[in-house]
Every structure is written in structure tokens, then in C-alpha cells.
PDB file of N, CA and C in Angstrom:
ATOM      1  N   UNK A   1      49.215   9.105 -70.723  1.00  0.00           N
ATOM      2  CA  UNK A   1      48.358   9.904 -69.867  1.00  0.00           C
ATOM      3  C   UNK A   1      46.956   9.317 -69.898  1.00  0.00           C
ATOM      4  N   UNK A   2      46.597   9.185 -68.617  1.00  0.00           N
ATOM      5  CA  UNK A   2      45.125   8.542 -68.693  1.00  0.00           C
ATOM      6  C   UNK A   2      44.158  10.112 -68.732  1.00  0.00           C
ATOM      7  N   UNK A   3      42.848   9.350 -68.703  1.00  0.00           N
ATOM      8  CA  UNK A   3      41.634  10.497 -68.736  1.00  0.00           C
ATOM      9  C   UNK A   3      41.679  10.784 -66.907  1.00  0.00           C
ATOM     10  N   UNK A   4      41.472  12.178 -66.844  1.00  0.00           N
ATOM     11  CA  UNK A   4      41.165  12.511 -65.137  1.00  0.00           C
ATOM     12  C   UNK A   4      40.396  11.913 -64.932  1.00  0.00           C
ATOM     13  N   UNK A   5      38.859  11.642 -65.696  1.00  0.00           N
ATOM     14  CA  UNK A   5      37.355  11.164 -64.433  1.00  0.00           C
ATOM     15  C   UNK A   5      37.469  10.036 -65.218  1.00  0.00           C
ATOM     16  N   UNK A   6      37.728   8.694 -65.133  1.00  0.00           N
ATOM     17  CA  UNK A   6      37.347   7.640 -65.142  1.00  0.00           C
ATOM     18  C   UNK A   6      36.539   6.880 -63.953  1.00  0.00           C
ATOM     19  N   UNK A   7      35.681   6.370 -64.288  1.00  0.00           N
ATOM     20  CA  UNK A   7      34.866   5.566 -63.425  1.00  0.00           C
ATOM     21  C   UNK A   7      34.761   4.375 -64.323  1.00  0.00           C
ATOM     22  N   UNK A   8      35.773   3.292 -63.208  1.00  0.00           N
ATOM     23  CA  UNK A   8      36.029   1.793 -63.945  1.00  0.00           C
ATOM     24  C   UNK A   8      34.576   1.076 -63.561  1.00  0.00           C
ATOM     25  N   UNK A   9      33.990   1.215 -62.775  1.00  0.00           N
ATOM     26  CA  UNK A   9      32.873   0.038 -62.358  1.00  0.00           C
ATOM     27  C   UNK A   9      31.660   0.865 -63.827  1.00  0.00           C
ATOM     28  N   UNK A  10      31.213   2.060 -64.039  1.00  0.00           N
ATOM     29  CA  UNK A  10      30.688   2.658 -65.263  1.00  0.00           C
ATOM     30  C   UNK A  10      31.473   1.646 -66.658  1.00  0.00           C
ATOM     31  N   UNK A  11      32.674   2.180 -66.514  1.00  0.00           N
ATOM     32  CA  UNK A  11      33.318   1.305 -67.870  1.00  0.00           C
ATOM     33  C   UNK A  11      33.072  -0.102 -67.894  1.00  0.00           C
ATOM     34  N   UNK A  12      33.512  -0.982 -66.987  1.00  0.00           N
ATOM     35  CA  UNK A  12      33.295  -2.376 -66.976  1.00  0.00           C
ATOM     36  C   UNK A  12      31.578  -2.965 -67.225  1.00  0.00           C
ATOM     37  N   UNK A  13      31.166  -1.956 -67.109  1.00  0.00           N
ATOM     38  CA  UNK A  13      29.162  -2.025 -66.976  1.00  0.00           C
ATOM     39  C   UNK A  13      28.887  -1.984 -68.328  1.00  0.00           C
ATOM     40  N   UNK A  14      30.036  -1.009 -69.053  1.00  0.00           N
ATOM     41  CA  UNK A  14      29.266  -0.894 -70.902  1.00  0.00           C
ATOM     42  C   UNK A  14      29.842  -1.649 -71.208  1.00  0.00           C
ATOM     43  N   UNK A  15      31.093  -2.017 -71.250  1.00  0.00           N
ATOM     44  CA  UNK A  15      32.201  -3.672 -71.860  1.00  0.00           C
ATOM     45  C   UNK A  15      31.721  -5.034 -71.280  1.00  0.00           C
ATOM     46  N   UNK A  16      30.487  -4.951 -70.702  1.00  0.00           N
ATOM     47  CA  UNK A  16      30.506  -6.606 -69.992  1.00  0.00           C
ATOM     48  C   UNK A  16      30.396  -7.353 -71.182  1.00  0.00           C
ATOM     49  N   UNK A  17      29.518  -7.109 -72.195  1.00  0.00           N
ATOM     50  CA  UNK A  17      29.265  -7.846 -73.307  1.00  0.00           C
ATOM     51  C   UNK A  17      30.141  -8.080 -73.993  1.00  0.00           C
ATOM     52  N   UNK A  18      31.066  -7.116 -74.152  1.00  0.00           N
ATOM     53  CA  UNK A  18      32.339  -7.023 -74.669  1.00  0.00           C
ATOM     54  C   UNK A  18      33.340  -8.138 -74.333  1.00  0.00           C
ATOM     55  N   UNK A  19      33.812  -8.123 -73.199  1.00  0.00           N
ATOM     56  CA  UNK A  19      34.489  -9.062 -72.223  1.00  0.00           C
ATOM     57  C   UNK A  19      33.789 -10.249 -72.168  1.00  0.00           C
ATOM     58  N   UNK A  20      32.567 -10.445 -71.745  1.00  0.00           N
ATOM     59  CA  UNK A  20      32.038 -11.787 -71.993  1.00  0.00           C
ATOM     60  C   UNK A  20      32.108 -12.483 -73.428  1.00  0.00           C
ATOM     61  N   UNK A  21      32.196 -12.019 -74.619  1.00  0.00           N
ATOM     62  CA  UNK A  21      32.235 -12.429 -75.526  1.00  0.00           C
ATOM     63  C   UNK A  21      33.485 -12.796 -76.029  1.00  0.00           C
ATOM     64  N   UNK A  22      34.460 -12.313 -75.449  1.00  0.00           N
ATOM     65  CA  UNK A  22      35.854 -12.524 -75.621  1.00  0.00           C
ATOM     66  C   UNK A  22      36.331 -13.507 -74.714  1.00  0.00           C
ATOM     67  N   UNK A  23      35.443 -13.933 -73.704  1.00  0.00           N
ATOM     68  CA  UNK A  23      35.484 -14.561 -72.694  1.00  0.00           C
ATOM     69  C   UNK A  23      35.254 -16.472 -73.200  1.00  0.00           C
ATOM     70  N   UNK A  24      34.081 -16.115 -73.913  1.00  0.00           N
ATOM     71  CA  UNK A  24      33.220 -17.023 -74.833  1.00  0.00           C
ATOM     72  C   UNK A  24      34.601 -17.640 -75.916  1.00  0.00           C
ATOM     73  N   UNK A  25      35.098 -16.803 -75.970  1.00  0.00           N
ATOM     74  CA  UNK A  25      35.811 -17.020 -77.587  1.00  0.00           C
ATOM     75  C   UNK A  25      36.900 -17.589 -76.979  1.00  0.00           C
ATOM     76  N   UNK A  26      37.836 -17.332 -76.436  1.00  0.00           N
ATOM     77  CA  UNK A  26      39.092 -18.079 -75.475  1.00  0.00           C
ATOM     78  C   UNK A  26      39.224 -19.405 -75.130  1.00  0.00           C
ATOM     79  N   UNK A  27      37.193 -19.641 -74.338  1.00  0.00           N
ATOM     80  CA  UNK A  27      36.673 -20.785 -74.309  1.00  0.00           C
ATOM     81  C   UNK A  27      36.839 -21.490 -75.138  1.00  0.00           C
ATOM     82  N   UNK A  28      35.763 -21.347 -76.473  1.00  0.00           N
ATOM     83  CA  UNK A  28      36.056 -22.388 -77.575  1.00  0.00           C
ATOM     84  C   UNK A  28      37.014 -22.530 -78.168  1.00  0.00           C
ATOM     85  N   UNK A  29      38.286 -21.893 -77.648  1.00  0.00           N
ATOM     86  CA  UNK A  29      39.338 -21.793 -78.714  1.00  0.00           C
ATOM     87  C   UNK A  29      40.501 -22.887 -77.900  1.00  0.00           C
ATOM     88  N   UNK A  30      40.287 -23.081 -76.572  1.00  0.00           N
ATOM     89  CA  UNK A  30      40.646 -23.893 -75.285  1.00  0.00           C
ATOM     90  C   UNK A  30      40.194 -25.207 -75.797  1.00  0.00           C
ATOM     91  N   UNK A  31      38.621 -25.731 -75.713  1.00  0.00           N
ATOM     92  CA  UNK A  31      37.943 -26.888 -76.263  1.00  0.00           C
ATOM     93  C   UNK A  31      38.456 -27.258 -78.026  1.00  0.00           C
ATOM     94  N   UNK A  32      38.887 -26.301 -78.508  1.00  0.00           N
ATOM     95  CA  UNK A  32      39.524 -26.828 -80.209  1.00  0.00           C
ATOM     96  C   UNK A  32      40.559 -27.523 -79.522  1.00  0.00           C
ATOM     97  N   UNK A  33      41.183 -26.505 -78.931  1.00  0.00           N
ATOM     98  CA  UNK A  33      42.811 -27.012 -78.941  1.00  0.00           C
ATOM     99  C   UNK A  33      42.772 -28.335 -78.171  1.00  0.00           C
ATOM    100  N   UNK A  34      42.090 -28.293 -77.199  1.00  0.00           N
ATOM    101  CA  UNK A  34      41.713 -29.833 -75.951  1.00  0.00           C
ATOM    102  C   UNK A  34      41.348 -30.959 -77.976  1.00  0.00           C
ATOM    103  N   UNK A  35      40.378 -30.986 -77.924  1.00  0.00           N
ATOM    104  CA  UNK A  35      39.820 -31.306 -79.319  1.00  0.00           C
ATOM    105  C   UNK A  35      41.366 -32.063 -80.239  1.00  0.00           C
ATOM    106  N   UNK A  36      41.938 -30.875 -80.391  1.00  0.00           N
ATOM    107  CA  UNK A  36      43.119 -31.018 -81.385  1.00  0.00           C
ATOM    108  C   UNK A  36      44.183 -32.479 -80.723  1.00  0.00           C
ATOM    109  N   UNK A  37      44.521 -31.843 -80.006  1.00  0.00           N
ATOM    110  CA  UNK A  37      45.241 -32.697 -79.190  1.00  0.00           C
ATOM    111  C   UNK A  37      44.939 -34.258 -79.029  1.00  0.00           C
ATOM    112  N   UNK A  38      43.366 -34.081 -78.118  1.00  0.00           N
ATOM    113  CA  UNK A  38      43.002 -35.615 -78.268  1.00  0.00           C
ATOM    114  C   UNK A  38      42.731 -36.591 -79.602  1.00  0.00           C
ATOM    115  N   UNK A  39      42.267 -35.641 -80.432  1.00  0.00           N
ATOM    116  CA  UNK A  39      42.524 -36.441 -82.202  1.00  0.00           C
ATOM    117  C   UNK A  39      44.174 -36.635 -82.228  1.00  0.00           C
ATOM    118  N   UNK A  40      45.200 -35.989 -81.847  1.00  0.00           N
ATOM    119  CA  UNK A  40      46.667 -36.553 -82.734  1.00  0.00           C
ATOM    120  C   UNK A  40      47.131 -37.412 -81.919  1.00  0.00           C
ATOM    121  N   UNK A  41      46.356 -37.661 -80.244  1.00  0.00           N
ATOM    122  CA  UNK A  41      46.960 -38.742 -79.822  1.00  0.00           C
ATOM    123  C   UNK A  41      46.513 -40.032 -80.149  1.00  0.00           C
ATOM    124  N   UNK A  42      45.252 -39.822 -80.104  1.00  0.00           N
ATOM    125  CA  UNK A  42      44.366 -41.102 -80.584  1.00  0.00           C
ATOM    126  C   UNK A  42      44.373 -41.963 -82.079  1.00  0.00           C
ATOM    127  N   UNK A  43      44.993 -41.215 -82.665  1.00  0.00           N
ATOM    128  CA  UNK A  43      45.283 -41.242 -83.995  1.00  0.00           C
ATOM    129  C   UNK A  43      46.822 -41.161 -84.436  1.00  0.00           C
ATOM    130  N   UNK A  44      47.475 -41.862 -83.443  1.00  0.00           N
ATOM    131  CA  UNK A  44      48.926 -41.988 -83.555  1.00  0.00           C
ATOM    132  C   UNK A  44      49.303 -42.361 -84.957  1.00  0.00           C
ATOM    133  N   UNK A  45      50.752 -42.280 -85.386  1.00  0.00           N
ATOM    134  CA  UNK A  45      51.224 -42.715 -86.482  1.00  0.00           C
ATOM    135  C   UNK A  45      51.684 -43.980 -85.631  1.00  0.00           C
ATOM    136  N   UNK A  46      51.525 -44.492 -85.799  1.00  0.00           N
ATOM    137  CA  UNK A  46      51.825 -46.218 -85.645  1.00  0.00           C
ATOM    138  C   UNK A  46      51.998 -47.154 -87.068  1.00  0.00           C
ATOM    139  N   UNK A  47      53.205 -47.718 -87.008  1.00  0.00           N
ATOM    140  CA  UNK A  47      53.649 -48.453 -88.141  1.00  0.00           C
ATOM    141  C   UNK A  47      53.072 -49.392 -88.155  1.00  0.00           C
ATOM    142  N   UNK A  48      52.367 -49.730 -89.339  1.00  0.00           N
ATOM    143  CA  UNK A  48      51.229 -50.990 -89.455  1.00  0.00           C
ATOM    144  C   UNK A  48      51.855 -52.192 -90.605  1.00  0.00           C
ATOM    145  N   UNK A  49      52.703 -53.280 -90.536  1.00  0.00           N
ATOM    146  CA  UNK A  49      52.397 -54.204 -91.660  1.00  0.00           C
ATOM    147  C   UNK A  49      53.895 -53.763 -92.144  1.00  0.00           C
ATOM    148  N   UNK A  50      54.867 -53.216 -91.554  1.00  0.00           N
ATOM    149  CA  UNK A  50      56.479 -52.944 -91.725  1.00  0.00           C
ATOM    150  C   UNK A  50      56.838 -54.359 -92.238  1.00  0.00           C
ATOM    151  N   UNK A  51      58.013 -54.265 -92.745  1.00  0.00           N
ATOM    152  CA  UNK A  51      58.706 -55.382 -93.541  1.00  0.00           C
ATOM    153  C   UNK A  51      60.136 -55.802 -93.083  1.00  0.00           C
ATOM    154  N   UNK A  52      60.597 -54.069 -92.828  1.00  0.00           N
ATOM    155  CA  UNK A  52      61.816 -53.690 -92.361  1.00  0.00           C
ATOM    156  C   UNK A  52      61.788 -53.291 -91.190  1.00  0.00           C
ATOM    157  N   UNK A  53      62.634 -53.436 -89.867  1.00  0.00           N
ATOM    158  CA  UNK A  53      63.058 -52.589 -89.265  1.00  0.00           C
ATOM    159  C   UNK A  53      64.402 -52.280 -88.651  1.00  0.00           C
ATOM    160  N   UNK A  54      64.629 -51.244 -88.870  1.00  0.00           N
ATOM    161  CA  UNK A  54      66.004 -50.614 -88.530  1.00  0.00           C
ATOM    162  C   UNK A  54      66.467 -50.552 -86.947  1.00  0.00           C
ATOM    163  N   UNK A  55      67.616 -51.172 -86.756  1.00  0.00           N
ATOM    164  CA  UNK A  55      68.029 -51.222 -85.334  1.00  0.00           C
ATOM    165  C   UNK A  55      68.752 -50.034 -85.028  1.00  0.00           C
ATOM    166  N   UNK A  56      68.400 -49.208 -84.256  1.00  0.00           N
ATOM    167  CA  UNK A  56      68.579 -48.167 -83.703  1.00  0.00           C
ATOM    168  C   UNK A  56      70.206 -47.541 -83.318  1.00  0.00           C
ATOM    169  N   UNK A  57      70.649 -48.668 -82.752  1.00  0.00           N
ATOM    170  CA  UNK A  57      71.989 -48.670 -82.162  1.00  0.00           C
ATOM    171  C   UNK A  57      73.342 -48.634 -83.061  1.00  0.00           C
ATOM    172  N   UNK A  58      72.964 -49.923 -84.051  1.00  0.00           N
ATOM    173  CA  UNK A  58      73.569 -50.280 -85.015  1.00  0.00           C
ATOM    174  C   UNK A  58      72.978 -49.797 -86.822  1.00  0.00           C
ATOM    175  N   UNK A  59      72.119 -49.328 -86.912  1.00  0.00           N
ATOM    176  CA  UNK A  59      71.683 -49.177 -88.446  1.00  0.00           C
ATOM    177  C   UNK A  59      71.508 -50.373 -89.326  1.00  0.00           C
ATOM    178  N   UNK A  60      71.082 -51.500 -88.369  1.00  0.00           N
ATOM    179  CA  UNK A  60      71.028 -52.637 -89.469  1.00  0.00           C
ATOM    180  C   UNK A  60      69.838 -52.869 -89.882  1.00  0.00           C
ATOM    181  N   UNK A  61      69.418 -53.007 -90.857  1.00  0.00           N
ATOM    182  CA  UNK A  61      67.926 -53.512 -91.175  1.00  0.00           C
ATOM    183  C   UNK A  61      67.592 -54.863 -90.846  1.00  0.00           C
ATOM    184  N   UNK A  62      66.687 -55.318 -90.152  1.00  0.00           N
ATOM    185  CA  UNK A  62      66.481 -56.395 -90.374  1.00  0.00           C
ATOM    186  C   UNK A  62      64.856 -56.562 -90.681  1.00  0.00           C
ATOM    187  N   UNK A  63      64.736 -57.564 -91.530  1.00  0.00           N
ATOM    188  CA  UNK A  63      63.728 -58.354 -92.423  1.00  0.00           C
ATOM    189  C   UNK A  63      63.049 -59.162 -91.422  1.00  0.00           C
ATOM    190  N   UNK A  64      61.127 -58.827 -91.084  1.00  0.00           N
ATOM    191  CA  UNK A  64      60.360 -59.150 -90.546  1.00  0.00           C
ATOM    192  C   UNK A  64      59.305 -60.139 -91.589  1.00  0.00           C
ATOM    193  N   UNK A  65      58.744 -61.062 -91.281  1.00  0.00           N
ATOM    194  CA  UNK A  65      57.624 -61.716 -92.160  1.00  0.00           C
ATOM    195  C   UNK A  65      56.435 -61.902 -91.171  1.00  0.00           C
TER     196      UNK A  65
END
């Protein structure tokens, strides 16, 4: 059950700060995650200086120098 006299444009007038700040926060939480992302791509695990590598198809190792 809602309240009989609501007046939404009154309500939305005392929550702007409210809403804007939550608004704010979504934001930076958008730019982490953008953030996050571009660090784990840029920063791949890439095999550096391997010795071995394993053939996929077959499971054979073979010996790199």
C-alpha cells in the first residue's frame, strides 16, 4: 500500500542529493571496473623464456633452446 498524498516532483527535490550521489558512486565504480579490465589485458600472462612446450593435439613435449 502506498501513502494517499504523495507528491513525486516534492520527493525527487529532497533525494536529488541523494540520487546524485549514488549517481557519482556507480560512476566510479564503472571507471574501476573500465580500470580493472584494462590492467589484466595489458598485463597478460604471456609465457616468457619456456623450455618446454606441449603440443596440444598430441601431448608431446617438445624441447625449445
Amino acid at each position: 500500500m502506498s501513502a494517499p498524498d504523495t507528491n513525486v516532483e516534492k520527493q525527487e527535490k529532497k533525494h536529488k542529493s541523494a540520487l546524485g550521489g549514488m549517481g557519482v558512486a556507480v560512476l566510479f565504480a564503472v571507471v574501476l571496473l573500465v580500470g580493472l579490465v584494462a590492467f589484466v589485458i595489458i598485463n597478460g600472462n604471456d609465457p616468457e623464456g619456456s623450455d618446454a612446450v606441449v603440443d596440444g593435439r598430441t601431448g608431446e613435449v617438445i624441447v625449445t633452446e
